[in-house]
Protein backbone atom coordinates (compact mmCIF):
# COMPACT_ATOMS: atom_id res chain seq x y z
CA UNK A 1 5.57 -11.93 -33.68
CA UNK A 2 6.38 -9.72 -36.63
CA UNK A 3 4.32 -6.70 -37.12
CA UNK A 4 4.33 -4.42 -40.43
CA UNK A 5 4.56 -0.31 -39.67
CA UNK A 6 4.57 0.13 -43.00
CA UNK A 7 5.97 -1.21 -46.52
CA UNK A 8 9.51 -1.65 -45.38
CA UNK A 9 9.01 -1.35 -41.99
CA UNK A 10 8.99 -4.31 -39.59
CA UNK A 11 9.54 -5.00 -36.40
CA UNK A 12 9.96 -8.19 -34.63
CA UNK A 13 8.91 -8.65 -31.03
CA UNK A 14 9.30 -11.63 -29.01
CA UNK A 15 7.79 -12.10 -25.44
CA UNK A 16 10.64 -13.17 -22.85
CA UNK A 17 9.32 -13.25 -19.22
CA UNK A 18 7.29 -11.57 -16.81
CA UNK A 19 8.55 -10.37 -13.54
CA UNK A 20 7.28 -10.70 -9.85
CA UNK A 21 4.08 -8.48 -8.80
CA UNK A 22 5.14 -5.38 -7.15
CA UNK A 23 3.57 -4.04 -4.33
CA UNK A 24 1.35 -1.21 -6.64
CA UNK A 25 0.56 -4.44 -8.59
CA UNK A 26 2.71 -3.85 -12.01
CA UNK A 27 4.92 -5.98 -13.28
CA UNK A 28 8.25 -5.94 -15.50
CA UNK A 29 7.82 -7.43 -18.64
CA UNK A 30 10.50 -8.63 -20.93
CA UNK A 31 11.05 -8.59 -24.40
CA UNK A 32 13.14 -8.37 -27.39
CA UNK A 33 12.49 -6.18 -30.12
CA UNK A 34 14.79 -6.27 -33.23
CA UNK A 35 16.77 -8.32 -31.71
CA UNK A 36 17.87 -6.12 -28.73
CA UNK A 37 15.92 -7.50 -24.80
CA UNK A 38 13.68 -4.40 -23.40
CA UNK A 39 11.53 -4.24 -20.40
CA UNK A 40 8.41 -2.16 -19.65
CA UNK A 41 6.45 -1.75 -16.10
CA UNK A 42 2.89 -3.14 -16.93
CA UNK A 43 -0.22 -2.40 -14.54
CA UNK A 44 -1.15 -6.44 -13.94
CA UNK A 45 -5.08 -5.35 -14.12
CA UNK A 46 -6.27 -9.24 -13.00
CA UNK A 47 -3.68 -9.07 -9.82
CA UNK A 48 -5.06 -5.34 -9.22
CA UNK A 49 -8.44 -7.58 -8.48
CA UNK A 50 -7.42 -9.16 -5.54
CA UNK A 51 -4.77 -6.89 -4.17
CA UNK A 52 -5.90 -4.36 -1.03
CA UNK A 53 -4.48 -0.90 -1.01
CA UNK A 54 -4.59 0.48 2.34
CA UNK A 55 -4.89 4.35 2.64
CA UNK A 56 -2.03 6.31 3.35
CA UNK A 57 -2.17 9.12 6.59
CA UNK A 58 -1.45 12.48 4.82
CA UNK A 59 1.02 14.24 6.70
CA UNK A 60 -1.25 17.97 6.08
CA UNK A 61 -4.29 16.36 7.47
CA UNK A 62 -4.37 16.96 11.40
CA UNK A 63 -6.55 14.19 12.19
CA UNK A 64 -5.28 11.56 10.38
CA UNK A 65 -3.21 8.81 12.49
CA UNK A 66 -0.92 6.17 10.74
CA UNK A 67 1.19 3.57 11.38
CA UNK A 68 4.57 5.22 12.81
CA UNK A 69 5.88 1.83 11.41
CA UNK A 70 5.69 -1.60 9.59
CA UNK A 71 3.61 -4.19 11.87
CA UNK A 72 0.65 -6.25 12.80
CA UNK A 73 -2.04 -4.56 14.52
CA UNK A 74 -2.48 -6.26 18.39
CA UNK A 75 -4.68 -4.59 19.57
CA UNK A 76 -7.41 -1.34 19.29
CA UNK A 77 -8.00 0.31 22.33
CA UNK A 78 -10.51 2.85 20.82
CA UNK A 79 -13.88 2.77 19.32
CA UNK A 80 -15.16 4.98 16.44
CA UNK A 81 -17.55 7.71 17.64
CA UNK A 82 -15.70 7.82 21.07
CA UNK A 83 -13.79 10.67 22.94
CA UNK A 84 -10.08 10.24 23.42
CA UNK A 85 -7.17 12.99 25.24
CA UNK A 86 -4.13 13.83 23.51
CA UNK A 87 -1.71 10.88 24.77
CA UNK A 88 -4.08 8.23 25.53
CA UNK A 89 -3.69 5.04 23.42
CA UNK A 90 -4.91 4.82 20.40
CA UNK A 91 -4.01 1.19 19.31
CA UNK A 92 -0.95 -1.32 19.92
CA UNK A 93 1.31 -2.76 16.94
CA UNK A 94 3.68 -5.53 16.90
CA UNK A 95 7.04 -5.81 14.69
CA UNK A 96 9.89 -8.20 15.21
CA UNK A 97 8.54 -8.89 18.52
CA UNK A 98 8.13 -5.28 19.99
CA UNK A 99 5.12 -3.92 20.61
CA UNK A 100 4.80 0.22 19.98
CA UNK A 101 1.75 1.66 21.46
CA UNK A 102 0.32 4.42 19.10
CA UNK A 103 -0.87 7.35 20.88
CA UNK A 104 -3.43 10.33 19.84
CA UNK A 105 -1.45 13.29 19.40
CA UNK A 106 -4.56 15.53 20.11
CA UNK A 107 -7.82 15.09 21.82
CA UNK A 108 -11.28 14.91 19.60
CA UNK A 109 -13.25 12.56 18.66
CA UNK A 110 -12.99 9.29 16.93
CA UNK A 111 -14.31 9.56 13.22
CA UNK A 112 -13.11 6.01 11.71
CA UNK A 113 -11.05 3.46 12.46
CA UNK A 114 -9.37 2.02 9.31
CA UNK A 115 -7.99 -1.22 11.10
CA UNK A 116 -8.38 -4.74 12.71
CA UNK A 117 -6.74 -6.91 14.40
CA UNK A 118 -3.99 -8.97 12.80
CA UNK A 119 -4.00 -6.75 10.07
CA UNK A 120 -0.43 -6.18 8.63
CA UNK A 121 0.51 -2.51 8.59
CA UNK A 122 3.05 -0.40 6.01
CA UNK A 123 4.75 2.64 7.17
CA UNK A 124 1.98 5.52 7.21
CA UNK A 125 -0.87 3.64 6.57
CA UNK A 126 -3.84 5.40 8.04
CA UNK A 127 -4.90 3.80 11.25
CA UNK A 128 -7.98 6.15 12.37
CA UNK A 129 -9.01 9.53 12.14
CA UNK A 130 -10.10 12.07 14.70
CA UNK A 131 -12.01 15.06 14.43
């Protein structure tokens, strides 16, 4: 496509291919402009639909619990509204095989859980919080 700036002034652009979704649902598009290949990061707005964005636990926020790793969620051994101790289990996740049992580091109450079961788990994403 050839698009007129102004009298003199043209550019050419030509659409080459469009990369894989990432996982904050943009995508690399290529082009060529004058002649030369560019790429640009592009917010794919139709993926952004359908994709789920789990919270992240924010490390200044004493109540928050996440994920002290990538995994599938096994099993929740709490329910919201309920009274836990500092070291009681929280909820078990499974990665490559091994299963890591989360644990409260501090005693409160259950405010939300953000979780179910076979739900696949980043790093940090925010499993429950405790007040």
């Amino acid at each position: 496509r050839s698009s007129d700036l102004e009298r003199g002034k043209t550019l050419h652009i030509k659409a080459l291919a469009l990369g894989d979704l990432s996982k904050t649902g943009q995508r690399e598009v290529f082009f060529e402009l004058n002649g030369q290949i560019r790429s640009v990061l592009v917010k794919d707005t139709q993926a952004m639909k359908v994709m789920h964005f789990h919270p992240k636990a924010l490390k200044d926020v004493k109540g928050q619990i996440g994920a002290p790793m990538p995994g599938k969620v096994i099993d929740i051994k709490v329910k919201a509204g309920g009274r836990i101790e500092k070291g009681q289990s929280l909820c078990v996740l499974s990665a490559m095989k091994m299963e890591t049992v989360v644990n409260s580091p501090i005693s409160g109450i259950i405010k939300k859980i953000y979780v179910k079961p076979d739900m696949h788990l980043e790093g940090d994403d925010l499993i429950l919080e405790i007040e």
